[in-house]
PDB file of N, CA and C in Angstrom:
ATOM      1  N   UNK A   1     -12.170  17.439 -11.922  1.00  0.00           N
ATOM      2  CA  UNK A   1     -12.727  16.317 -12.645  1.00  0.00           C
ATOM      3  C   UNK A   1     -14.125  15.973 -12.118  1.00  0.00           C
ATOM      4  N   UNK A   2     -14.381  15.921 -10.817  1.00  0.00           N
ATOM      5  CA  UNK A   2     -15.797  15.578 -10.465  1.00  0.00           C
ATOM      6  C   UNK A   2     -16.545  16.781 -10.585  1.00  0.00           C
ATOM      7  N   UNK A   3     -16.023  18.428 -10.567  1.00  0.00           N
ATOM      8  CA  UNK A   3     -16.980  19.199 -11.037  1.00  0.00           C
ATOM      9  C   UNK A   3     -17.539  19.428 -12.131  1.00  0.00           C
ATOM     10  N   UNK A   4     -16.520  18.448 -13.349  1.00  0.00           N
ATOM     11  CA  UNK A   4     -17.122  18.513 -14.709  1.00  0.00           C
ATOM     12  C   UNK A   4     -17.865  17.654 -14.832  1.00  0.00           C
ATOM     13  N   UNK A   5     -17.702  16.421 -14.211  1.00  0.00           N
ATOM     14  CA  UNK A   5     -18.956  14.849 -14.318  1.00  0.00           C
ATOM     15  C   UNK A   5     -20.129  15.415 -13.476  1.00  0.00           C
ATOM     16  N   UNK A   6     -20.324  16.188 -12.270  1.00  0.00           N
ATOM     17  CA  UNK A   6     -21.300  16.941 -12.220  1.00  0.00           C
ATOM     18  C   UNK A   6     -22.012  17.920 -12.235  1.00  0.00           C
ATOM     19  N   UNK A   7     -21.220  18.498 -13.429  1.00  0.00           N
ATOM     20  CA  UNK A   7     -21.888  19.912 -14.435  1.00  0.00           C
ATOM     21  C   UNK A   7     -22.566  18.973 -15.745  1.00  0.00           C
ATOM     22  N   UNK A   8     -21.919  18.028 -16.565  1.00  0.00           N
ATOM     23  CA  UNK A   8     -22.190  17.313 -17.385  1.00  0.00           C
ATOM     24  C   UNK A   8     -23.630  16.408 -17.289  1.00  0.00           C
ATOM     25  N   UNK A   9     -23.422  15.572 -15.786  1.00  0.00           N
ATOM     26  CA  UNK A   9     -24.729  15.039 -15.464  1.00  0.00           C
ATOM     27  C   UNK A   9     -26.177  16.387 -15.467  1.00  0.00           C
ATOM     28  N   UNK A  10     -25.274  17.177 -14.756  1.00  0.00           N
ATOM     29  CA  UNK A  10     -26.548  18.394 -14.677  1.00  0.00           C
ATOM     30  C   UNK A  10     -27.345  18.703 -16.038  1.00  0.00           C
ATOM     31  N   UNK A  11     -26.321  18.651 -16.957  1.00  0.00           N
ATOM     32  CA  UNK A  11     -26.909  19.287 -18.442  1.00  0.00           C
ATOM     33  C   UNK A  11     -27.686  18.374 -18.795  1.00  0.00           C
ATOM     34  N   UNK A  12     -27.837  17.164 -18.312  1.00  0.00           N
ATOM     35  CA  UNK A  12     -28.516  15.835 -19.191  1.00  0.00           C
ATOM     36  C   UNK A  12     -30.010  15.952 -18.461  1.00  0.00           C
ATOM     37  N   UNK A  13     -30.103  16.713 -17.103  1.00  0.00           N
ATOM     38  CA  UNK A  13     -31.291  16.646 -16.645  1.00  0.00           C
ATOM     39  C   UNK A  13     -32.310  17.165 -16.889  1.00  0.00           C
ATOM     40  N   UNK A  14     -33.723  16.091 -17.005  1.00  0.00           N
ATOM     41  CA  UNK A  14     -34.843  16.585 -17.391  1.00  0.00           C
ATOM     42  C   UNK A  14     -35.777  17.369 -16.529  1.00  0.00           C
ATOM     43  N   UNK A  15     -36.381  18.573 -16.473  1.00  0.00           N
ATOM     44  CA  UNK A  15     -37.368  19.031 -15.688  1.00  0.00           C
ATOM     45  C   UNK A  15     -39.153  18.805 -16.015  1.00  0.00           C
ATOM     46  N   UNK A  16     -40.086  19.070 -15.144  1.00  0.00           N
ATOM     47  CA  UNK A  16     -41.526  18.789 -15.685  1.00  0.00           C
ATOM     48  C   UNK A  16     -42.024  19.652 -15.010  1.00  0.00           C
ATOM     49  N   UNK A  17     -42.860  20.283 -15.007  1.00  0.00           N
ATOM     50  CA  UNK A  17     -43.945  21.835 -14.135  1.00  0.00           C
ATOM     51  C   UNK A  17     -44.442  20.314 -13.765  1.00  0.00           C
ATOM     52  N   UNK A  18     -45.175  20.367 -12.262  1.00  0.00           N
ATOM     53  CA  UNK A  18     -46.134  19.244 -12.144  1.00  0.00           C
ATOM     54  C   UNK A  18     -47.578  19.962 -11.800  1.00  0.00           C
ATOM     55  N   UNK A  19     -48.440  19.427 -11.819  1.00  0.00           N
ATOM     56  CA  UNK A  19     -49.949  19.970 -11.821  1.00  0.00           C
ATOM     57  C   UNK A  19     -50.141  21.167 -11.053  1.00  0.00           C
ATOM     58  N   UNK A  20     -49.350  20.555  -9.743  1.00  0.00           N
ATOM     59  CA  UNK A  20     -50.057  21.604  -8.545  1.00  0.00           C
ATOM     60  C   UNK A  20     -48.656  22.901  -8.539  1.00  0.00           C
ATOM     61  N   UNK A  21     -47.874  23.058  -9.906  1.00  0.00           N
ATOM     62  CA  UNK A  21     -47.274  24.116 -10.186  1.00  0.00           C
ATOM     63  C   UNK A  21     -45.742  23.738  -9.245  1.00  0.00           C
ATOM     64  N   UNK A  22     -45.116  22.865  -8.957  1.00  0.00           N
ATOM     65  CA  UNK A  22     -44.058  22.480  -8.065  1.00  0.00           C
ATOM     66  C   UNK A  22     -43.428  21.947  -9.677  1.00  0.00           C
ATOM     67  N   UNK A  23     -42.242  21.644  -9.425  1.00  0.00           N
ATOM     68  CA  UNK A  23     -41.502  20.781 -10.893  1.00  0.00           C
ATOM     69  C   UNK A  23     -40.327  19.996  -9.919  1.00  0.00           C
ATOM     70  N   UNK A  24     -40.221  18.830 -10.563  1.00  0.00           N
ATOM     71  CA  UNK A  24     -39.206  17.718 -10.302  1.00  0.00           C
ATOM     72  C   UNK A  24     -38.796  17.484 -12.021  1.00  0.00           C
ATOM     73  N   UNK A  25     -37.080  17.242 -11.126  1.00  0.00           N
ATOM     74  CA  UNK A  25     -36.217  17.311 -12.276  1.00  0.00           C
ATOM     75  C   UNK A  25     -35.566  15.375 -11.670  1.00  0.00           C
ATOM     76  N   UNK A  26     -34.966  14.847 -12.879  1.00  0.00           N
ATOM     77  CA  UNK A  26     -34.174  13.627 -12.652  1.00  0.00           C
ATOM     78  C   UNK A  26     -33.238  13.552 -13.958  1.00  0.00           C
ATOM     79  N   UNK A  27     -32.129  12.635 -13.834  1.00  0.00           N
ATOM     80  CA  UNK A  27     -31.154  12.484 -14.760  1.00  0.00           C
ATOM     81  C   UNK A  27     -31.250  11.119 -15.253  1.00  0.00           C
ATOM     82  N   UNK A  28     -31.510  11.232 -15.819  1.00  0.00           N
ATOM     83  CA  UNK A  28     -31.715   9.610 -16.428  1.00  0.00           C
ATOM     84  C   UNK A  28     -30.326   8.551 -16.448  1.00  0.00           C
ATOM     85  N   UNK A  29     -29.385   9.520 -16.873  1.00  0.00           N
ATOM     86  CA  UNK A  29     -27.952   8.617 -16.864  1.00  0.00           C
ATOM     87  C   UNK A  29     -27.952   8.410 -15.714  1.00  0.00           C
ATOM     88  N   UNK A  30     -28.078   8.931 -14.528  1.00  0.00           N
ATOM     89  CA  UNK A  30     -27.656   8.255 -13.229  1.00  0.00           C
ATOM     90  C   UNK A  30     -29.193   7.948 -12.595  1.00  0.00           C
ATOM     91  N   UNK A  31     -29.604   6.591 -12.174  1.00  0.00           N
ATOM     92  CA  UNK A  31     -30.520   6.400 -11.796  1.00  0.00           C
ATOM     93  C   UNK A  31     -30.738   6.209 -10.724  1.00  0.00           C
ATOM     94  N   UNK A  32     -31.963   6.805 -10.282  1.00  0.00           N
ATOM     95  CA  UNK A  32     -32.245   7.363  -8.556  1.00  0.00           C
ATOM     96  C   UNK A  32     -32.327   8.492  -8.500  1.00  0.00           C
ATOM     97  N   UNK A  33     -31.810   9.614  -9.281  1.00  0.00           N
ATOM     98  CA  UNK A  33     -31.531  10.771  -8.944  1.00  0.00           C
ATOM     99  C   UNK A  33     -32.976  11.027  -9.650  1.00  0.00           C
ATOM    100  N   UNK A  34     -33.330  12.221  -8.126  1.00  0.00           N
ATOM    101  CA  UNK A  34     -34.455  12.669  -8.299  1.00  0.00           C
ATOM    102  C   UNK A  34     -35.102  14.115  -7.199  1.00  0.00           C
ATOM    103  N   UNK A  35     -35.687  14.937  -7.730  1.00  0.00           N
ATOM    104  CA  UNK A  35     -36.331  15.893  -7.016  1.00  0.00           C
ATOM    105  C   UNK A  35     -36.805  16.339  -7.206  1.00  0.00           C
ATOM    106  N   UNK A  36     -37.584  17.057  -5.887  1.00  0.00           N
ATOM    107  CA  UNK A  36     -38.941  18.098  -6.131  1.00  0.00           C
ATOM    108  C   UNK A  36     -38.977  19.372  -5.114  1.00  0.00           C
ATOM    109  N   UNK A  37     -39.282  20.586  -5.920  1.00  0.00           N
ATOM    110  CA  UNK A  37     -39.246  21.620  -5.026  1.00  0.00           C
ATOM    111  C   UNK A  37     -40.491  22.883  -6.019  1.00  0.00           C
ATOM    112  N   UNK A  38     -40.325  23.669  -5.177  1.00  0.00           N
ATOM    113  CA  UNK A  38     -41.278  24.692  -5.601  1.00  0.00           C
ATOM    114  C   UNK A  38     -41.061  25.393  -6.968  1.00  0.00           C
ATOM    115  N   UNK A  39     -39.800  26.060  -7.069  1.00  0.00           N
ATOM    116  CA  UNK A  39     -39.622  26.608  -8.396  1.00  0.00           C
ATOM    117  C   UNK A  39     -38.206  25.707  -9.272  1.00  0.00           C
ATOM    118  N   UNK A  40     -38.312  25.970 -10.323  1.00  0.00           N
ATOM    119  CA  UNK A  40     -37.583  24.900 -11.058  1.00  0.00           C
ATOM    120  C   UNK A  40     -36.214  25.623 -10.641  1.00  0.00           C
ATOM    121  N   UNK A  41     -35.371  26.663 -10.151  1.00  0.00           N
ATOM    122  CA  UNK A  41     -34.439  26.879  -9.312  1.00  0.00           C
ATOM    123  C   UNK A  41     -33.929  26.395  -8.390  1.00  0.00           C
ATOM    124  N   UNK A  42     -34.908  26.252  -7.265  1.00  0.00           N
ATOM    125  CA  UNK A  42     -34.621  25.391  -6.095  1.00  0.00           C
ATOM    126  C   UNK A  42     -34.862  23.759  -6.721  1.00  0.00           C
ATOM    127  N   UNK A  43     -35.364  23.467  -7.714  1.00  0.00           N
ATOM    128  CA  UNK A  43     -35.272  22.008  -8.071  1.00  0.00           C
ATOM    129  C   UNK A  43     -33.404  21.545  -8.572  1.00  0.00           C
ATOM    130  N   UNK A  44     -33.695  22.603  -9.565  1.00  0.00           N
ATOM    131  CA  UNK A  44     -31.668  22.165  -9.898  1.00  0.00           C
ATOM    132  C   UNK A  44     -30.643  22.334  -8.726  1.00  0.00           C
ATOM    133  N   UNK A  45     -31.213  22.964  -7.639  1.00  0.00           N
ATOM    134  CA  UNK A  45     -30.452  23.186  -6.950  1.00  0.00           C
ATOM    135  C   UNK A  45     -30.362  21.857  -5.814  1.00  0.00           C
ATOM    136  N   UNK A  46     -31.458  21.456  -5.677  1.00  0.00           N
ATOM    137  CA  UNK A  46     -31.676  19.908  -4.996  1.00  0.00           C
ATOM    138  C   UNK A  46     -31.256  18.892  -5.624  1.00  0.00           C
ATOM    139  N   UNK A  47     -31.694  18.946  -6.977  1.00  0.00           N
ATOM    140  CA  UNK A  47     -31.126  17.806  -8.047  1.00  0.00           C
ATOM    141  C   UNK A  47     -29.583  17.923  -8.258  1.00  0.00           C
ATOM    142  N   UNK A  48     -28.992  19.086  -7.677  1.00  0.00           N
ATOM    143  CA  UNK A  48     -27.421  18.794  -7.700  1.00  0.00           C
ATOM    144  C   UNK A  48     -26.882  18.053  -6.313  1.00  0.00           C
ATOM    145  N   UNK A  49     -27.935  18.556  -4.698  1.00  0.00           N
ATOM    146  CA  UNK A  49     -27.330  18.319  -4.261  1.00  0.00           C
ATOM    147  C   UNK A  49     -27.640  16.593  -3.971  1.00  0.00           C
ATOM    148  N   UNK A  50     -28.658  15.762  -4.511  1.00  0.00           N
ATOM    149  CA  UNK A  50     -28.966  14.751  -4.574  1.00  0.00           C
ATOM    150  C   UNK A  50     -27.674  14.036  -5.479  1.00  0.00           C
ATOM    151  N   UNK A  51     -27.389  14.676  -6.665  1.00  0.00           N
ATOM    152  CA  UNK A  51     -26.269  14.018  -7.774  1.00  0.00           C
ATOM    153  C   UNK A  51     -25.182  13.668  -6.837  1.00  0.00           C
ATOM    154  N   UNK A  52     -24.867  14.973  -5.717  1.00  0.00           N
ATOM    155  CA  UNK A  52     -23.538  14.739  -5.222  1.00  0.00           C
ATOM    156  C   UNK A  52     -23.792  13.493  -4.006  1.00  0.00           C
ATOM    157  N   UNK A  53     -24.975  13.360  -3.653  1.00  0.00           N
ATOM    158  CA  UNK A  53     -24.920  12.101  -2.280  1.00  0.00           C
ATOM    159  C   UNK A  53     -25.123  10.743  -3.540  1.00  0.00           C
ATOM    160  N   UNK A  54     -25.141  11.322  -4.351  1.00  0.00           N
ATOM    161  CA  UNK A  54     -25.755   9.886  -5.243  1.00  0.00           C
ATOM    162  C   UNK A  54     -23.907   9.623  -5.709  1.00  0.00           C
ATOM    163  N   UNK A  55     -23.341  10.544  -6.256  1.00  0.00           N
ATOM    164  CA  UNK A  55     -21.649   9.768  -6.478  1.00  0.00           C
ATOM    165  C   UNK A  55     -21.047   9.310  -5.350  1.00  0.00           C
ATOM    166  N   UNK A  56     -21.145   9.596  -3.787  1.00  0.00           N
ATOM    167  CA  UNK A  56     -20.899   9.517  -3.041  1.00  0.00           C
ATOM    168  C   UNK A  56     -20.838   8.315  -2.520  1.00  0.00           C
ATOM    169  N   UNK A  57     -22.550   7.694  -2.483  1.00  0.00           N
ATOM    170  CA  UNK A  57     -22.454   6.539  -2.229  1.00  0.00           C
ATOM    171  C   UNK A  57     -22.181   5.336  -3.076  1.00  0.00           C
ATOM    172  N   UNK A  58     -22.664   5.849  -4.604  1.00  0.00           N
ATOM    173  CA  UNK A  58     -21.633   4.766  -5.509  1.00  0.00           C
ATOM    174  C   UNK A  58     -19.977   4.947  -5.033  1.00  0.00           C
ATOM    175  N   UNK A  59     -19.852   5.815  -5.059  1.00  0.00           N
ATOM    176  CA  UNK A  59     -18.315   5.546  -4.327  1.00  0.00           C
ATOM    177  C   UNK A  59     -17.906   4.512  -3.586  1.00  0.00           C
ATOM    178  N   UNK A  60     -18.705   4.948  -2.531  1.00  0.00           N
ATOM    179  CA  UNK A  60     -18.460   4.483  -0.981  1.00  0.00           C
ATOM    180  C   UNK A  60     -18.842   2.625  -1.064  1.00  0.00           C
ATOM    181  N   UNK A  61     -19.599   2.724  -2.341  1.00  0.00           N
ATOM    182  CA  UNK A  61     -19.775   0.981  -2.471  1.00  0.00           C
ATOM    183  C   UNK A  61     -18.806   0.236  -3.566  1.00  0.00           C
ATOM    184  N   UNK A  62     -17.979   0.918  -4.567  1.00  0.00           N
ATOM    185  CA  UNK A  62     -17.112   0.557  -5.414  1.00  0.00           C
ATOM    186  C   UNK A  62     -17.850   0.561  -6.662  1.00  0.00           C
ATOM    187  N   UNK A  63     -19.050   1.327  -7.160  1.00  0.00           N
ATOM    188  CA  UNK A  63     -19.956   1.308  -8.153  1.00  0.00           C
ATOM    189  C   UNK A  63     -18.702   2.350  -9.063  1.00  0.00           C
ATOM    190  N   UNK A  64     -18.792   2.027  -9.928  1.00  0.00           N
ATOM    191  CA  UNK A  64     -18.954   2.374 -11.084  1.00  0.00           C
ATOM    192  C   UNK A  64     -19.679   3.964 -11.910  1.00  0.00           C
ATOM    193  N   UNK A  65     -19.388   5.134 -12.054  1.00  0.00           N
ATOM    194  CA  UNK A  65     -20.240   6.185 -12.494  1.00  0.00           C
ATOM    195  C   UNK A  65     -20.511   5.615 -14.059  1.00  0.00           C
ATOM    196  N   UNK A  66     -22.023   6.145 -14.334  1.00  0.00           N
ATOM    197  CA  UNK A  66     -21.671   6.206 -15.722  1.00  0.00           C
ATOM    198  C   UNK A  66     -21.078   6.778 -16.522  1.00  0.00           C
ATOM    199  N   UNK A  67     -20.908   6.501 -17.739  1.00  0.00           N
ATOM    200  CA  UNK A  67     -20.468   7.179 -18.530  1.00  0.00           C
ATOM    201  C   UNK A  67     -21.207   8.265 -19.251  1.00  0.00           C
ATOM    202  N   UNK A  68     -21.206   9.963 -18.581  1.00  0.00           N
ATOM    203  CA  UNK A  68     -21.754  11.419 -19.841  1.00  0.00           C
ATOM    204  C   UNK A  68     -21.048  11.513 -20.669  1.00  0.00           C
ATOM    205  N   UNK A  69     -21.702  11.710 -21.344  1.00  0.00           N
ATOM    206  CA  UNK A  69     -21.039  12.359 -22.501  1.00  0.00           C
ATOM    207  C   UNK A  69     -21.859  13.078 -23.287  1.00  0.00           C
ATOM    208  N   UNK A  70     -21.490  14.183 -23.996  1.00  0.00           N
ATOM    209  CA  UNK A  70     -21.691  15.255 -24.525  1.00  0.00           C
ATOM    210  C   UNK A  70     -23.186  14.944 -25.553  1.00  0.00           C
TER     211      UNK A  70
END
């Protein structure tokens, strides 16, 4: 169940090339989530592992995930 809420969040995420050729990706449904790395590979790959400290600590505070959906 949490690998589908964060495969689902993943699909919703936006990427951008930024000037100096690096790209940061963020998910808009979950806010905060955010990153930047060299190739847009290593970005999804940060932006997942950011998603997972980001359910974590809504957890750990009694927050609420949003609601993905398709």
């Amino acid at each position: 169940m949490l690998l589908e809420y964060i495969n689902m969040a993943m699909s919703k995420a936006i990427y951008e090339k930024l000037e100096d050729g690096t790209y940061s990706g963020v998910i808009p449904e979950c806010p905060g989530t955010i990153a930047f790395a060299k190739t847009l590979f290593e970005c999804q790959e940060e932006l997942r592992s950011v998603l997972e400290g980001w359910i974590i600590v809504k957890n750990r505070y009694g927050d609420k995930l949003p609601i993905i959906s398709k």
